[in-house]
Protein backbone atom coordinates (compact mmCIF):
# COMPACT_ATOMS: atom_id res chain seq x y z
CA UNK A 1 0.00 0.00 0.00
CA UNK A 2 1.26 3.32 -1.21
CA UNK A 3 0.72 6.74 0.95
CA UNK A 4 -1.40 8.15 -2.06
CA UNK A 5 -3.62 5.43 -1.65
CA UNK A 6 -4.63 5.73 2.02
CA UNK A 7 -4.92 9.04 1.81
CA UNK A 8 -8.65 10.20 1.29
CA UNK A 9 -10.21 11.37 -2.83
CA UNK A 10 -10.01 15.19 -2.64
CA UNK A 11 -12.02 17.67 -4.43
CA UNK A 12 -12.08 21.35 -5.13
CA UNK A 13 -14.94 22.60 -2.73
CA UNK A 14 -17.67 24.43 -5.14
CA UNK A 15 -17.18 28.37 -5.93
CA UNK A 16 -19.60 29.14 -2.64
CA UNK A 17 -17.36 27.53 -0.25
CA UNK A 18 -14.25 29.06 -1.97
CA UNK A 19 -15.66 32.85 -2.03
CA UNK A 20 -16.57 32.24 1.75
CA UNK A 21 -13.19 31.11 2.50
CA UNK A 22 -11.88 34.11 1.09
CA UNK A 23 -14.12 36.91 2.21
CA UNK A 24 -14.36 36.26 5.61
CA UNK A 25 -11.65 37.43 7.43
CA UNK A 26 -9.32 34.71 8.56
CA UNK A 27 -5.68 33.64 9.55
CA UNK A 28 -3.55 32.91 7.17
CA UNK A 29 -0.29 31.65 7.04
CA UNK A 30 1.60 32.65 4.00
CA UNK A 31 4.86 30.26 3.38
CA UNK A 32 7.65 32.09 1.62
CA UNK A 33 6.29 35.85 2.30
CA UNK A 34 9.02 38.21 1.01
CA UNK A 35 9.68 41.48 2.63
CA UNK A 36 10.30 43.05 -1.25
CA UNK A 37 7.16 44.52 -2.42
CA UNK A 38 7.90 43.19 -5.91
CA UNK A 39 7.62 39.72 -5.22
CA UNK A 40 4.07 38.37 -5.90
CA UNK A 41 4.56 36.21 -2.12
CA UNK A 42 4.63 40.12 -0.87
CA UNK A 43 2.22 41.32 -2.35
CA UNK A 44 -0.97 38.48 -2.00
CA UNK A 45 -0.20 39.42 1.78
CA UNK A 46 -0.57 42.80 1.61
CA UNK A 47 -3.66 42.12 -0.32
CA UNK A 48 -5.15 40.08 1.91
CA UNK A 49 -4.18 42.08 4.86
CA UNK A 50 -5.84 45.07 3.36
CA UNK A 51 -9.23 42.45 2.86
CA UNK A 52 -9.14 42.02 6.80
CA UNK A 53 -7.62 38.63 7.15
CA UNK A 54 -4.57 38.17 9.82
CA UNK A 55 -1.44 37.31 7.74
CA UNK A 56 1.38 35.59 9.20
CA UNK A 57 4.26 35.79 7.07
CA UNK A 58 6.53 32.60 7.22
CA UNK A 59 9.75 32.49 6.18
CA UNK A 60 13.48 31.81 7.82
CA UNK A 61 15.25 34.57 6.12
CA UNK A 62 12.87 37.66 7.60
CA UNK A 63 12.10 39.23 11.41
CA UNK A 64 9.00 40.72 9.99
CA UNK A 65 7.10 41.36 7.02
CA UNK A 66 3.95 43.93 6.11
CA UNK A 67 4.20 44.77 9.99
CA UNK A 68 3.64 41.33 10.91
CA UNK A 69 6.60 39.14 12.98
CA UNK A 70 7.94 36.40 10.63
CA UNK A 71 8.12 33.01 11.65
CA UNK A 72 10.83 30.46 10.24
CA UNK A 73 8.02 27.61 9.75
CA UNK A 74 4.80 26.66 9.92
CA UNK A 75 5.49 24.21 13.41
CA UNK A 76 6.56 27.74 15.46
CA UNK A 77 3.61 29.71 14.72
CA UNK A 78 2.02 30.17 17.96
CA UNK A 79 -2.04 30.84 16.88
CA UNK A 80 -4.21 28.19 15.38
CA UNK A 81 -3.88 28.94 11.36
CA UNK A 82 -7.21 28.75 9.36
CA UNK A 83 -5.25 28.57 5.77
CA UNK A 84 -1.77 28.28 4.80
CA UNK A 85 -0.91 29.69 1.38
């Protein structure tokens, strides 16, 4: 037996679900968030951030990023996380 196969079928959920995820204001982790404002990792946080949401930027390279403290991975952040992008 192979991981794939004990892991569970996935699907997309349907465009409701997906809008609701994203308007409602949530916390969101965002791997690889780059303090340069010209990277696109940059700037879908600031986005977000300016929608509401909590971003926490994550990456090992950066003490903070949009305002936010940086974390070096996923396993330190101290808050539950709603959605890691």
């Amino acid at each position: 037996m192979t991981l794939m196969s004990t892991l569970p079928a996935f699907s997309n959920p349907d465009d409701t679900t997906i809008k609701d995820i994203l308007e409602t204001p949530r916390t969101i982790a965002v791997v690889g968030c780059s303090p340069d404002p010209g990277r696109d990792s940059h700037q879908i946080a600031a986005l977000l951030k300016n929608k509401g949401h909590t971003i926490i930027p994550v990456n090992p390279h950066c003490q903070e990023v949009l305002g936010e403290p940086c974390f070096a991975n996923l396993k330190d952040i101290p808050v539950p996380v709603d959605m890691v992008d």
